[in-house]
C-alpha atoms as a PDB file:
ATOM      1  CA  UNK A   1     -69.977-154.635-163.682  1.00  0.00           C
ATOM      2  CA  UNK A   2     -69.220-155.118-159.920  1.00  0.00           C
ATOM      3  CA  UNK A   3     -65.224-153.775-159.409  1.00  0.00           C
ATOM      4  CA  UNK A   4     -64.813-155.645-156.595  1.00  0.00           C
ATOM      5  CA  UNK A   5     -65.953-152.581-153.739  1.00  0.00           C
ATOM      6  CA  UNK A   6     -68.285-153.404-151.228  1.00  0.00           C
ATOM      7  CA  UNK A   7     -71.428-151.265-151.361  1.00  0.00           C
ATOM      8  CA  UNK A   8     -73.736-150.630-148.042  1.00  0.00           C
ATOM      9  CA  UNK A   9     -77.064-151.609-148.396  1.00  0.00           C
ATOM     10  CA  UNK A  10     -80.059-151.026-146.059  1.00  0.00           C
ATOM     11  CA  UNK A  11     -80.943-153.823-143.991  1.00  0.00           C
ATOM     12  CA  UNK A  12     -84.747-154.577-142.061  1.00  0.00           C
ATOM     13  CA  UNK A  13     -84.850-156.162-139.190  1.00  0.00           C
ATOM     14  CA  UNK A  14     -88.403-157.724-140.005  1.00  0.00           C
ATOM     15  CA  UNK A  15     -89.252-159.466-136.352  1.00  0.00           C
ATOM     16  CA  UNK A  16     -88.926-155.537-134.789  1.00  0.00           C
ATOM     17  CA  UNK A  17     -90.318-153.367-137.919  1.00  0.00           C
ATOM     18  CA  UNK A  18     -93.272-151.517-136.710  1.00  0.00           C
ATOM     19  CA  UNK A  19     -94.226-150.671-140.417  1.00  0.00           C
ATOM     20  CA  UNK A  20     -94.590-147.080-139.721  1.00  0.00           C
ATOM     21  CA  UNK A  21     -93.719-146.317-143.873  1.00  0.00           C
ATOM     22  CA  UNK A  22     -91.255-143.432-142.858  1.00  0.00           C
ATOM     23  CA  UNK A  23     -88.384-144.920-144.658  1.00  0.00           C
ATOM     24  CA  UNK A  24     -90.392-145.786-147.479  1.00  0.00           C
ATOM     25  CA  UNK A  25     -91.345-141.596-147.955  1.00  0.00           C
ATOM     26  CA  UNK A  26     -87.817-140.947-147.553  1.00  0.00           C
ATOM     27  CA  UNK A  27     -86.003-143.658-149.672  1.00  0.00           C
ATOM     28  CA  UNK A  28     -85.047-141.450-152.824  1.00  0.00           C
ATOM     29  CA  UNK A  29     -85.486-144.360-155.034  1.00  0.00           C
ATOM     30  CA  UNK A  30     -88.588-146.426-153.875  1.00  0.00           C
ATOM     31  CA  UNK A  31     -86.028-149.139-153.037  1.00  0.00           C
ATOM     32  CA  UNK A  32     -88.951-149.815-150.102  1.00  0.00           C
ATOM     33  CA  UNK A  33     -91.830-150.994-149.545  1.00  0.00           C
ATOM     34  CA  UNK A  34     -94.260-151.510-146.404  1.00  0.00           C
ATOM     35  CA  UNK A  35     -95.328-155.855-147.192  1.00  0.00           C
ATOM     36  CA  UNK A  36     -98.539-156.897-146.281  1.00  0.00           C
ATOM     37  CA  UNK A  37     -98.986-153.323-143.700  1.00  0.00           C
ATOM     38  CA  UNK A  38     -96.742-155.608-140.686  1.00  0.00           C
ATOM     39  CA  UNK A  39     -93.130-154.687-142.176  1.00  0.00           C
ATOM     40  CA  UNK A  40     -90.642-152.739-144.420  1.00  0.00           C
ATOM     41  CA  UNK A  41     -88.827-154.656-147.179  1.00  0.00           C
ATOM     42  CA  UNK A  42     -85.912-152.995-149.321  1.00  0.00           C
ATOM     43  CA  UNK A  43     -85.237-154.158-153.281  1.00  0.00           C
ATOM     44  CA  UNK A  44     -81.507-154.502-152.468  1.00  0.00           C
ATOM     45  CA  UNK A  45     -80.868-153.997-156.421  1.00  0.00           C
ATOM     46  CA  UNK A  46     -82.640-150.445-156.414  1.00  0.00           C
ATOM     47  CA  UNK A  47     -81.276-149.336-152.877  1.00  0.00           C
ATOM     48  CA  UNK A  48     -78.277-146.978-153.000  1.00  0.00           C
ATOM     49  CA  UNK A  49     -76.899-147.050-149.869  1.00  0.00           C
ATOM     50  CA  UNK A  50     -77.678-143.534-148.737  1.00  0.00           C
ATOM     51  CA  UNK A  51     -79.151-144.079-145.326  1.00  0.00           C
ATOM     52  CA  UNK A  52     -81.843-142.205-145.258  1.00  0.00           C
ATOM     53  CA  UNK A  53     -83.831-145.121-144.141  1.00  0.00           C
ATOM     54  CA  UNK A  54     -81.869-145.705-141.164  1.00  0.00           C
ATOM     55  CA  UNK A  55     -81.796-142.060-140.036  1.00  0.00           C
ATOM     56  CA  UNK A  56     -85.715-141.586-140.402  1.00  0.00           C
ATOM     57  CA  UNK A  57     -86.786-145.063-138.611  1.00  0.00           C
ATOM     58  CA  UNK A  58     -88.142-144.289-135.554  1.00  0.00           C
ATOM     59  CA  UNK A  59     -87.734-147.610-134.104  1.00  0.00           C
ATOM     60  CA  UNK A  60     -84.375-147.842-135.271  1.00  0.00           C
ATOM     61  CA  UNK A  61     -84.379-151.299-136.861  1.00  0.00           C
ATOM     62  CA  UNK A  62     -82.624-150.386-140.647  1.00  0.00           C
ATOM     63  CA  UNK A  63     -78.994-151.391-140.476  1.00  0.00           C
ATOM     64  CA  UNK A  64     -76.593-150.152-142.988  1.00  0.00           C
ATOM     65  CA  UNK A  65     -74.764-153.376-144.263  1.00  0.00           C
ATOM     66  CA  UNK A  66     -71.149-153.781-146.784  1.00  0.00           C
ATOM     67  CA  UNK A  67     -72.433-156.241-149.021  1.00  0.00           C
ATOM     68  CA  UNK A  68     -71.055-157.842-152.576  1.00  0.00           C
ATOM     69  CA  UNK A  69     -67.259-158.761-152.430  1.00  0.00           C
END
């Protein structure tokens, strides 16, 4: 159950995603996957927030967003 905290959550921005898969090799749980070989989609349920993703994109377009309430 949710206590209320905000968790961060990776975020793609989709129109700038050059689908390069890096995030997806470093995402320790496979919350990522490259969609249709044009861009990077994350299973918000399965990501943890670690930012991984956003450190290893090399065209810097993963966000690390508070999300829930």
């Amino acid at each position: 159950m949710n206590s209320g905290k905000k968790r961060r959550k990776a975020i793609v921005d989709e129109a700038h995603c050059v689908a390069c898969g890096c995030c997806a090799k470093v995402c320790p749980t496979g919350a990522i996957e490259i969609v249709r070989g044009t861009t990077a989609q994350v299973r918000l349920a399965q990501c943890a927030g670690c930012g991984k993703c956003a450190k290893e994109c090399p065209a810097s377009v993963i966000a690390m967003q508070e999300v829930g309430a």
